[in-house]
PDB file of N, CA and C in Angstrom:
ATOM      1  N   UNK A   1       6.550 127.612 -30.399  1.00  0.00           N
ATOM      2  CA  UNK A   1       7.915 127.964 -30.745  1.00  0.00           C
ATOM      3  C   UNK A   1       8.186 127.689 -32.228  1.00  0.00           C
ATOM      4  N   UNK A   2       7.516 126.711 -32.715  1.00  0.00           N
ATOM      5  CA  UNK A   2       8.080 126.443 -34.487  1.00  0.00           C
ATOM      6  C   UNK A   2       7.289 127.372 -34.995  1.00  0.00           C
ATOM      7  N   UNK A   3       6.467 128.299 -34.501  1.00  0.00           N
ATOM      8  CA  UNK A   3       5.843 128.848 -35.802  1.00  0.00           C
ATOM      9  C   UNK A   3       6.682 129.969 -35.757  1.00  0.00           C
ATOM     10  N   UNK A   4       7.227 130.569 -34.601  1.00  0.00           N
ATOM     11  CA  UNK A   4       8.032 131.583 -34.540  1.00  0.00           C
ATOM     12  C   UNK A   4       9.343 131.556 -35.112  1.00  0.00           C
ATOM     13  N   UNK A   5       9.835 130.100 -35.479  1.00  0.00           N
ATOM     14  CA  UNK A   5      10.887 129.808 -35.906  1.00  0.00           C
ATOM     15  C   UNK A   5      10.830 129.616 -37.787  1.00  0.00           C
ATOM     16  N   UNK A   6       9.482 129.223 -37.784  1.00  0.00           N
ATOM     17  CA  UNK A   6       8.920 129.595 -39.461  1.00  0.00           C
ATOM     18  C   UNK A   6       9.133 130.907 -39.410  1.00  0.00           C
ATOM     19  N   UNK A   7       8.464 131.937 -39.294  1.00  0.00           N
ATOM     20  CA  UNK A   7       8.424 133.610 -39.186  1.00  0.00           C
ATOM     21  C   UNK A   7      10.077 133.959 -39.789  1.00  0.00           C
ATOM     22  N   UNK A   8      10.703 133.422 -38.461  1.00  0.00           N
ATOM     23  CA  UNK A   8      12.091 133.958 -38.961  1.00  0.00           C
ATOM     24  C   UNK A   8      12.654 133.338 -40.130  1.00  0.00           C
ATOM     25  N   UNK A   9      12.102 132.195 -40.343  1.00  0.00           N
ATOM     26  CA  UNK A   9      12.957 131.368 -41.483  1.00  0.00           C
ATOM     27  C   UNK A   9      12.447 132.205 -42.548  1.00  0.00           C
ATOM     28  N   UNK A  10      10.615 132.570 -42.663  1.00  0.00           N
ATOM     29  CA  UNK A  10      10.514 133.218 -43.987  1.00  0.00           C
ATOM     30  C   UNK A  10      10.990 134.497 -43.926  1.00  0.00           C
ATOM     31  N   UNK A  11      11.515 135.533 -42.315  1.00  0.00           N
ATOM     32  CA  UNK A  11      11.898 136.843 -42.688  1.00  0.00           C
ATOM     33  C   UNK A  11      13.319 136.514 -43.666  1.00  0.00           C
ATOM     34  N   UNK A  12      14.525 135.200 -42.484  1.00  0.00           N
ATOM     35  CA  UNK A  12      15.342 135.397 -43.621  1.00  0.00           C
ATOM     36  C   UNK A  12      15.660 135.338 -45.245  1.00  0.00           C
ATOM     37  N   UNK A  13      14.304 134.295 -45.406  1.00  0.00           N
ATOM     38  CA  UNK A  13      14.735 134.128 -46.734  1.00  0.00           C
ATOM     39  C   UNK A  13      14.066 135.404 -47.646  1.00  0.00           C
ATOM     40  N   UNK A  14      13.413 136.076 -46.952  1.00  0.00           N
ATOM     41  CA  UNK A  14      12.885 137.598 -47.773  1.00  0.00           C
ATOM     42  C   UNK A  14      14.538 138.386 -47.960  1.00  0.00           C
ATOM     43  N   UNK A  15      15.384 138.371 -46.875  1.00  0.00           N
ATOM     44  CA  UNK A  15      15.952 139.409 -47.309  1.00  0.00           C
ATOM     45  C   UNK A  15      17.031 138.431 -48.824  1.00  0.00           C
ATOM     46  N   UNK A  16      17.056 139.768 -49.307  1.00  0.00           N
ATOM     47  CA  UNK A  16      17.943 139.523 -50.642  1.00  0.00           C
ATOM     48  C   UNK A  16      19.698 139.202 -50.199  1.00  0.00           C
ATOM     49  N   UNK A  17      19.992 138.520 -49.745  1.00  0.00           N
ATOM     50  CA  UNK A  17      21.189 138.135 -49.471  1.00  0.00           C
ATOM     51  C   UNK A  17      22.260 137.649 -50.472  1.00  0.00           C
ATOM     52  N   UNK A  18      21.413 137.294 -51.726  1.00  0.00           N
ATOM     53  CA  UNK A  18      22.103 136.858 -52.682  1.00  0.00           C
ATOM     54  C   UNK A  18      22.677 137.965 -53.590  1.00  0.00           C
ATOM     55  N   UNK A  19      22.334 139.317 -52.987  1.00  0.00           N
ATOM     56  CA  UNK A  19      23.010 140.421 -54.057  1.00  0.00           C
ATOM     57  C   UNK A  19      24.141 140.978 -52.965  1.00  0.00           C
ATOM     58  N   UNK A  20      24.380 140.179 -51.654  1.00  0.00           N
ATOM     59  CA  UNK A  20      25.280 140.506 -51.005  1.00  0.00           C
ATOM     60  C   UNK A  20      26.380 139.252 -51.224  1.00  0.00           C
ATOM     61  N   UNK A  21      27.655 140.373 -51.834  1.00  0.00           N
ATOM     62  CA  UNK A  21      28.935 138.950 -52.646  1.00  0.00           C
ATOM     63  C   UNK A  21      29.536 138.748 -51.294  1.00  0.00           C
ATOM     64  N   UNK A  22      29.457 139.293 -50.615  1.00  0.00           N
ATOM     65  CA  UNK A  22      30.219 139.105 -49.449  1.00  0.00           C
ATOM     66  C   UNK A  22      29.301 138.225 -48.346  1.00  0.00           C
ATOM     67  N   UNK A  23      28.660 138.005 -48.051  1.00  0.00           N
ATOM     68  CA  UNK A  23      27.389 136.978 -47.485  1.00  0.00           C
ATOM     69  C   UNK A  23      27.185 136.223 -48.454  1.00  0.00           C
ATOM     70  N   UNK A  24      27.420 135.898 -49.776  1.00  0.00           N
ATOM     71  CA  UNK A  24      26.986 134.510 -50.293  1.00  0.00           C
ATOM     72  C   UNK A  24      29.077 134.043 -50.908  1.00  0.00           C
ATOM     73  N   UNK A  25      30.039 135.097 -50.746  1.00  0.00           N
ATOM     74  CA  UNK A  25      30.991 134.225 -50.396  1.00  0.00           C
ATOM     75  C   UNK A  25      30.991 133.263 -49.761  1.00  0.00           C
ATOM     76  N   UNK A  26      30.619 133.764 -48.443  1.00  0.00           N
ATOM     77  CA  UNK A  26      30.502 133.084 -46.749  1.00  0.00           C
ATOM     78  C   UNK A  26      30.285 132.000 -46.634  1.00  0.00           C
ATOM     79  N   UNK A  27      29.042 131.818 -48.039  1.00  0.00           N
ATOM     80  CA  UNK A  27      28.177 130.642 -48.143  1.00  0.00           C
ATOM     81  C   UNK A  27      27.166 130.911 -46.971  1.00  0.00           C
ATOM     82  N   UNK A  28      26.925 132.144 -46.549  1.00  0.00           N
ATOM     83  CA  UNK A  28      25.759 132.625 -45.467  1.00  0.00           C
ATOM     84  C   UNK A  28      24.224 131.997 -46.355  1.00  0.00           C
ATOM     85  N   UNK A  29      24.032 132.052 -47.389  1.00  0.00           N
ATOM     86  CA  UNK A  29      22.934 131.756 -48.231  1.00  0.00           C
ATOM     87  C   UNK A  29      22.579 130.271 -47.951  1.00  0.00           C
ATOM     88  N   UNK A  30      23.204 129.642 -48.700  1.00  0.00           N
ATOM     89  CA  UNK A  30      23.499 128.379 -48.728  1.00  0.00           C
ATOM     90  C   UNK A  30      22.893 127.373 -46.818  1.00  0.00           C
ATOM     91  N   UNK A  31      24.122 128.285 -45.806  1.00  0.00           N
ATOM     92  CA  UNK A  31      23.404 127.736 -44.351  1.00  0.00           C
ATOM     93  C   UNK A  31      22.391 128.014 -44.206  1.00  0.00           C
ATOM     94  N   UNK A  32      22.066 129.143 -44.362  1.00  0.00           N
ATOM     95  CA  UNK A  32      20.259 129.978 -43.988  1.00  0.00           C
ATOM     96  C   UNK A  32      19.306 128.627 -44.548  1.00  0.00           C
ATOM     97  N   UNK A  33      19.478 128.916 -45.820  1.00  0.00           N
ATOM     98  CA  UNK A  33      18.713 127.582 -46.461  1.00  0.00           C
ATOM     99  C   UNK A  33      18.604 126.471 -45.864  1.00  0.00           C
ATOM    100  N   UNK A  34      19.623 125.625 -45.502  1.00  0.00           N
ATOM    101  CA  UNK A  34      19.837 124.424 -45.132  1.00  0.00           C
ATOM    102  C   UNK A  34      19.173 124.457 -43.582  1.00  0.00           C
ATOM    103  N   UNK A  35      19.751 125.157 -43.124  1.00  0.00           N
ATOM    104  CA  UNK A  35      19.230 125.225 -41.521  1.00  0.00           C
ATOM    105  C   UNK A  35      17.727 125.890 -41.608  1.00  0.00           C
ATOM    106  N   UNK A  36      17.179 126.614 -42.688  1.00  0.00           N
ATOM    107  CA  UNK A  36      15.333 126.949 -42.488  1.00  0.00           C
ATOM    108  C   UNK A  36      14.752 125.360 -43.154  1.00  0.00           C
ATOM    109  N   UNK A  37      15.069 124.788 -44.049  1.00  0.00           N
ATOM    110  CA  UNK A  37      15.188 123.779 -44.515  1.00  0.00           C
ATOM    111  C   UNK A  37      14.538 122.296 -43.441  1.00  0.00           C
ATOM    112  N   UNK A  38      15.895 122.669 -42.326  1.00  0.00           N
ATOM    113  CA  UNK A  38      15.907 121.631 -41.326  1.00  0.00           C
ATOM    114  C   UNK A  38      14.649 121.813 -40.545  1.00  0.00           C
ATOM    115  N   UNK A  39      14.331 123.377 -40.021  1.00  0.00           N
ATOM    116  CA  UNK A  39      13.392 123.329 -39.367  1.00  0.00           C
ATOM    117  C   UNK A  39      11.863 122.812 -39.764  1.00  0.00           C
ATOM    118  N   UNK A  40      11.560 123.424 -41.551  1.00  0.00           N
ATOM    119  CA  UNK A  40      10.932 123.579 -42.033  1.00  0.00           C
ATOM    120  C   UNK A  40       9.861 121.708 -41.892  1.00  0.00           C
ATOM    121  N   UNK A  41      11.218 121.019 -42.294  1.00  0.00           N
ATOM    122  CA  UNK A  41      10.365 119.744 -42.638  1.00  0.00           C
ATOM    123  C   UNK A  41      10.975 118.785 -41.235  1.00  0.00           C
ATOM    124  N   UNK A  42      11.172 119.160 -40.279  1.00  0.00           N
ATOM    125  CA  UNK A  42      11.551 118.960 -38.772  1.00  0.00           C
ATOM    126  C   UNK A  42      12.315 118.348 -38.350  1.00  0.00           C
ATOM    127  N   UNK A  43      13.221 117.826 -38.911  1.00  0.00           N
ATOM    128  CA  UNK A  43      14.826 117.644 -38.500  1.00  0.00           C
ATOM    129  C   UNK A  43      15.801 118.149 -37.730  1.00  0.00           C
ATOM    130  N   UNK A  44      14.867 119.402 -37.350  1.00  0.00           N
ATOM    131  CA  UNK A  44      16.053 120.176 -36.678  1.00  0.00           C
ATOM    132  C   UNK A  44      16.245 119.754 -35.259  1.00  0.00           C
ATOM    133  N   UNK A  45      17.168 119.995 -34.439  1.00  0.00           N
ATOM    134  CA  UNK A  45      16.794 120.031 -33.098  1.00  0.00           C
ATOM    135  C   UNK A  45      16.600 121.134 -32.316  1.00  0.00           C
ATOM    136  N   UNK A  46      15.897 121.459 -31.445  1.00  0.00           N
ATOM    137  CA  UNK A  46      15.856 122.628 -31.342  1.00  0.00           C
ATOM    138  C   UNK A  46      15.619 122.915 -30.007  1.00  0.00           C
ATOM    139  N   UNK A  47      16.133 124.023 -29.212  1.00  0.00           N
ATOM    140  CA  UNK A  47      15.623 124.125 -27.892  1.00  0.00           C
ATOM    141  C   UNK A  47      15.263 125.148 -27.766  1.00  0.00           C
ATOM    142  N   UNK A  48      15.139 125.689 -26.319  1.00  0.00           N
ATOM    143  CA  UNK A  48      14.150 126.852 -25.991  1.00  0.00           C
ATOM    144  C   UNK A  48      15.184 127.842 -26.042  1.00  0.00           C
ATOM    145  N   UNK A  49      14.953 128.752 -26.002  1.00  0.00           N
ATOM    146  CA  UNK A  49      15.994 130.346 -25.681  1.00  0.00           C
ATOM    147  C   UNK A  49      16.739 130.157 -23.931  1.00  0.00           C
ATOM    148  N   UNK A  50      16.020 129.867 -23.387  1.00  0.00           N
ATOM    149  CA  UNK A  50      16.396 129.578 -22.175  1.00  0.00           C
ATOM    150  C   UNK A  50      17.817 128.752 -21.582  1.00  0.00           C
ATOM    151  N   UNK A  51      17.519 127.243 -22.573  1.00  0.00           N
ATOM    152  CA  UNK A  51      18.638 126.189 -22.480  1.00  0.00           C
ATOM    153  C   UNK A  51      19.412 126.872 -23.711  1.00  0.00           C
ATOM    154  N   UNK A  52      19.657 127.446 -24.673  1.00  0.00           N
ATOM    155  CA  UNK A  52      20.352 127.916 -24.957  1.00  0.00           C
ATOM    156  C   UNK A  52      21.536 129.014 -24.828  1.00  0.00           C
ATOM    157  N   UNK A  53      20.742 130.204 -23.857  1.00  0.00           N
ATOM    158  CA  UNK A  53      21.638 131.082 -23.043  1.00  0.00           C
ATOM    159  C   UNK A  53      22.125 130.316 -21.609  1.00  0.00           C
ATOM    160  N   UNK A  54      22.012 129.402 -21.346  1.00  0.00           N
ATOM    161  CA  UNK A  54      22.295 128.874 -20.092  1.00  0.00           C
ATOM    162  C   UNK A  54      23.989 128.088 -20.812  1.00  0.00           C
ATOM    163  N   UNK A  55      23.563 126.940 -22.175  1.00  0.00           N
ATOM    164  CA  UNK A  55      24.309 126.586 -22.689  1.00  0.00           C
ATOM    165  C   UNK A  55      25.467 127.850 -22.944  1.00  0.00           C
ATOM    166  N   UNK A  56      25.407 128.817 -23.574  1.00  0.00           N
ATOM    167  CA  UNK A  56      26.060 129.550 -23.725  1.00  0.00           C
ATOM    168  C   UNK A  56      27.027 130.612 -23.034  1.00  0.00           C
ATOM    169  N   UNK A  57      25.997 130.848 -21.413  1.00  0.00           N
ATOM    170  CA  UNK A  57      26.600 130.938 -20.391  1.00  0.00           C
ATOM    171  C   UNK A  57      27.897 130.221 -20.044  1.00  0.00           C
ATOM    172  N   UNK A  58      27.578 128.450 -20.057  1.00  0.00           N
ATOM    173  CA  UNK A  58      28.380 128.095 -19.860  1.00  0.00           C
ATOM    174  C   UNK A  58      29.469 127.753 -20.291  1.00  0.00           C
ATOM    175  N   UNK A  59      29.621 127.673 -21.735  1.00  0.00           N
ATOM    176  CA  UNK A  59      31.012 127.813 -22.106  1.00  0.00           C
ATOM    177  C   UNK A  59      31.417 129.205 -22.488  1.00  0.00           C
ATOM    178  N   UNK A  60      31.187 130.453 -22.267  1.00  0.00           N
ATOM    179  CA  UNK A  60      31.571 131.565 -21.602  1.00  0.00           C
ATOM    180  C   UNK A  60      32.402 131.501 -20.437  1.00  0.00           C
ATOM    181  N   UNK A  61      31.788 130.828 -19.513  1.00  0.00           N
ATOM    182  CA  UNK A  61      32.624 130.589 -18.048  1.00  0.00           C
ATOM    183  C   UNK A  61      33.799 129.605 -18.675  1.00  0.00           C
ATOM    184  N   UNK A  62      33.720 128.343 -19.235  1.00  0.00           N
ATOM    185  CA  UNK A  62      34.482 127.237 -19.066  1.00  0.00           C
ATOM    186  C   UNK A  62      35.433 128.282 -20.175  1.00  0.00           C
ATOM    187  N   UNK A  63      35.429 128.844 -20.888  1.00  0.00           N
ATOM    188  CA  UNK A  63      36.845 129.517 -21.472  1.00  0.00           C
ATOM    189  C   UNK A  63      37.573 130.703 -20.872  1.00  0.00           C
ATOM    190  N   UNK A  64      36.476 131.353 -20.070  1.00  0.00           N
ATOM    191  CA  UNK A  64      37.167 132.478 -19.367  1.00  0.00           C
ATOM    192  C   UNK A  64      38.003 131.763 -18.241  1.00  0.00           C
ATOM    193  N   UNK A  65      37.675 130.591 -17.945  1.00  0.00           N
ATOM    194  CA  UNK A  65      38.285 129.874 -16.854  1.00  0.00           C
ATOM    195  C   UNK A  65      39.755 129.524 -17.418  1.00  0.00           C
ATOM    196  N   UNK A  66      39.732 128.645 -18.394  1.00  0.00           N
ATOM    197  CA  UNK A  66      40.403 128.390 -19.291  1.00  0.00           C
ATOM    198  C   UNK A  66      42.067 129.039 -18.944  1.00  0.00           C
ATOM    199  N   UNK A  67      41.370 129.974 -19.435  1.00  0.00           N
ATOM    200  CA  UNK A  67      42.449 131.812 -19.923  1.00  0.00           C
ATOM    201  C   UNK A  67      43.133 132.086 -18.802  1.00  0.00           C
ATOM    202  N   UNK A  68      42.625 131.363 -17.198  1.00  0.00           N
ATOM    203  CA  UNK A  68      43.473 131.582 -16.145  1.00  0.00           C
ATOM    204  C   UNK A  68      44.950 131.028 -15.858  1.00  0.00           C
TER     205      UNK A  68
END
């Protein structure tokens, strides 16, 4: 899983984002960095795709619930 997570860190930092004013308003540049950064030298935390759509599932439900 980290090497796949390198891959993406070096696709993002290929794209030129910094000639987009509107993505480095955002400070989109700046997170990309910080968060390929984290992974890079392993700080990050990180889980599988799996516990993540499950996570995400669930506060999907807990706000649609919410809204009742």
């Amino acid at each position: 899983m980290r090497a796949r997570i390198q891959i993406a860190a070096a696709l993002l930092r290929s794209l030129d984002l910094e000639e987009d004013e509107d993505a480095a308003e955002a400070g989109v540049v700046v997170e990309l960095d910080r968060r390929s950064a984290s992974v890079e030298n392993g700080t990050a935390r990180l889980i599988d795709a799996a516990a993540a759509h499950a996570h995400v599932r669930e506060a999907l439900m807990a706000r649609r619930d919410s809204r009742r």
